[in-house]
Each structure stands twice: as C-alpha cells, then as structure tokens.
Protein backbone atom coordinates (compact mmCIF):
# COMPACT_ATOMS: atom_id res chain seq x y z
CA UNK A 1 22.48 -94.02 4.48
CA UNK A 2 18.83 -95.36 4.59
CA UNK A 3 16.63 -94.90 1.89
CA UNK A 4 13.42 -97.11 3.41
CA UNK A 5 11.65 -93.79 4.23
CA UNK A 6 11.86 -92.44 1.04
CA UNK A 7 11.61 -96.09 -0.41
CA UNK A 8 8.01 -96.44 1.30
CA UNK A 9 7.04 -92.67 0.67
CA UNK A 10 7.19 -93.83 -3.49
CA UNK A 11 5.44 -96.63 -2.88
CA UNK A 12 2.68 -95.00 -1.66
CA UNK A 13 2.77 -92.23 -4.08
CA UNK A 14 2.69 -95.55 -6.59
CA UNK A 15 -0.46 -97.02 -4.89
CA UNK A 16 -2.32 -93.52 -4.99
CA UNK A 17 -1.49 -93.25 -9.04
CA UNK A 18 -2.70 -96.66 -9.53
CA UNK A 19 -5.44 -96.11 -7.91
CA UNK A 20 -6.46 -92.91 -9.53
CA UNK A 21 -5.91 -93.90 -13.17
CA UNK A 22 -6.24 -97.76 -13.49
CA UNK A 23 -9.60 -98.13 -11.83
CA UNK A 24 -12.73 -96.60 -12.64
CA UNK A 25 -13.62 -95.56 -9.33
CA UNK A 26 -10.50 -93.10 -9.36
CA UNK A 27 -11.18 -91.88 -12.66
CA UNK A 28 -14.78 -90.83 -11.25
CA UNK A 29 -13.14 -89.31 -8.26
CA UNK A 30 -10.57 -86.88 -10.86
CA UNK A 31 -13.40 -85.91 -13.23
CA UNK A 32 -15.41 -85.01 -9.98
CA UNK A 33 -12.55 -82.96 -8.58
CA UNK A 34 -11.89 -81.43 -12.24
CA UNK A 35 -15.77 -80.45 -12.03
CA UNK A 36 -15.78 -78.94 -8.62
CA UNK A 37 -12.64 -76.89 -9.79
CA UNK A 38 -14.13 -75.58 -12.24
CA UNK A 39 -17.42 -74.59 -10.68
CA UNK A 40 -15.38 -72.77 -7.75
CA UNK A 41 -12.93 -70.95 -10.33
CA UNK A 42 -16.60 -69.95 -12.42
CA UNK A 43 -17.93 -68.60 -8.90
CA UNK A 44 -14.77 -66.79 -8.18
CA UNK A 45 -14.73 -65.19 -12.05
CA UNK A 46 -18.67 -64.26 -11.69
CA UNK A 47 -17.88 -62.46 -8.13
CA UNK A 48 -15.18 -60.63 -9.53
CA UNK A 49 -17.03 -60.00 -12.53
CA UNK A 50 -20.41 -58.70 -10.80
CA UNK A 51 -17.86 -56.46 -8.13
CA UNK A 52 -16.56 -54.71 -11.45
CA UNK A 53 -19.51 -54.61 -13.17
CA UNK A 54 -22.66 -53.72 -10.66
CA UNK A 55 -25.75 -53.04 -12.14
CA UNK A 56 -26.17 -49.00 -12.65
CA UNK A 57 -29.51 -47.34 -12.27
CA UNK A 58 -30.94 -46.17 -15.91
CA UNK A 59 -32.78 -43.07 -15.99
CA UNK A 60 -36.00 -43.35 -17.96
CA UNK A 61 -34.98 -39.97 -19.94
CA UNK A 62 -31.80 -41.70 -21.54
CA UNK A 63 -32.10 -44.29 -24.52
CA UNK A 64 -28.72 -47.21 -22.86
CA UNK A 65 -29.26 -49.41 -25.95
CA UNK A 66 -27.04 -48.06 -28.71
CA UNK A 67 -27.69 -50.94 -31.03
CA UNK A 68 -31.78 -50.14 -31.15
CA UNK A 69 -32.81 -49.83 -34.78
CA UNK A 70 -36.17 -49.29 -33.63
CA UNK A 71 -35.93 -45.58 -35.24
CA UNK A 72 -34.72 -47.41 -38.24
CA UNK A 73 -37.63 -49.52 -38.84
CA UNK A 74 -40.53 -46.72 -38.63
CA UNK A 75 -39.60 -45.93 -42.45
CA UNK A 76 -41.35 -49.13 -43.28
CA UNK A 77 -40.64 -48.10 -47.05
CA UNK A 78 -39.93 -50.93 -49.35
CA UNK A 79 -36.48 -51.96 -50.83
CA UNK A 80 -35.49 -51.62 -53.68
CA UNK A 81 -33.63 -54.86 -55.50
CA UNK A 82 -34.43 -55.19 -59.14
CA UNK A 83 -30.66 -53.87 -59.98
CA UNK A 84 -29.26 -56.53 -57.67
CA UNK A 85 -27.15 -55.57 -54.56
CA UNK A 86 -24.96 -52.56 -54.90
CA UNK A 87 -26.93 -51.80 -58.37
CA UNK A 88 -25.17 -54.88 -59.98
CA UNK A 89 -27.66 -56.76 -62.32
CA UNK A 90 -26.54 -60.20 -61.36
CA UNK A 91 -27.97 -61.49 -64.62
CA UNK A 92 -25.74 -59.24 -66.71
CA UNK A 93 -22.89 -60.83 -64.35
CA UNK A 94 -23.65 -64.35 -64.78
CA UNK A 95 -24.09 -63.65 -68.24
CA UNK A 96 -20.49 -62.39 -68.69
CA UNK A 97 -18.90 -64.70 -66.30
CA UNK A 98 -20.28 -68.06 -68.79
CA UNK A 99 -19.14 -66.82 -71.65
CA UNK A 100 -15.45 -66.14 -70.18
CA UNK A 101 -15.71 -69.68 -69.58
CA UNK A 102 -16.40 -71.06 -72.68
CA UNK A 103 -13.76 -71.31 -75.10
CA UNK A 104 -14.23 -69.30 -78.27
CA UNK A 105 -14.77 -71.57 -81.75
CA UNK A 106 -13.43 -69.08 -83.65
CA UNK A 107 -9.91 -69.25 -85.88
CA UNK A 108 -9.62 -73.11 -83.73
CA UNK A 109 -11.56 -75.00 -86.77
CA UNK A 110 -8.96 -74.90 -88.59
C-alpha cells in the first residue's frame, strides 16, 4: 500500500502549523481571524437581537420608565439620621462592642 499521499498531505498540514504559530507573521494572521470572528458573530447577535427587540412607539400619555423616582424626589424633606440607620445609635454600639473586647480586671488580680 502507498502512504506518499497521505505522507505529503501531513507534511503540509506540518508546514501550515509552523507557520501559523512559530512566526510572528502567523500569529498576526490568527489574532486577525479571531477578531473578524468575533465582529461577525457580534453583528449576527445584534441582528438577532434588534429583530426580537424593535423599537415600540411610546405614547406620550404613558410613563415606560418604571425605575423614575422623579415623584420620589418632589418631597424634598430632610432626613432624618441623628439615631443612626435603622434608629441604631452607632455610638451606643461602638460603645458596647469595646468594652466586650476588653477583658474585665476584676476577681484576675488575684
């Protein structure tokens, strides 16, 4: 059985991977390939993506933005923090929390 035409079919496959990832010029050549994939896979995902989601007409009447706190911030009243947040003095807390920390003197001296 001959084997040369497979034989010479590997050797080019050999020069092709040399090429490609022993010189620089190759390495140029994959990372511009890798870029070019990935723009044409980001075009593809944004077509899809725009098809799905087309822009709807808003009607003036309707309020779209759910997350508008603009109603929220007409109050303009001031807030309230000399109890800390949640009502928690955090002096009282820091207070507490150092003298758990200490060790106690007492009934050690002797």
């Amino acid at each position: 059985m001959d084997f040369s035409g497979i034989q010479n079919i590997i050797d080019k496959l050999n020069e092709i991977g040399a090429f490609l990832y022993e010189t620089p010029q190759g390495i140029l050549f994959l990372v511009g390939i890798c870029l070019l994939l990935t723009l044409l896979i980001a075009a593809i995902l944004e077509r899809r993506t725009r098809r799905l989601f087309y822009n709807h007409e808003t009607n003036d009447e309707e309020d779209d933005d759910e997350f508008d706190d603009a109603e929220a911030d007409d109050d303009d009243e001031p807030i309230d923090l000399s109890n800390g947040i949640l009502g928690i003095d955090i002096d009282e807390g820091l207070d507490s929390a150092n003298a758990e920390d200490k060790p106690s003197s007492k009934g050690n001296d002797e």
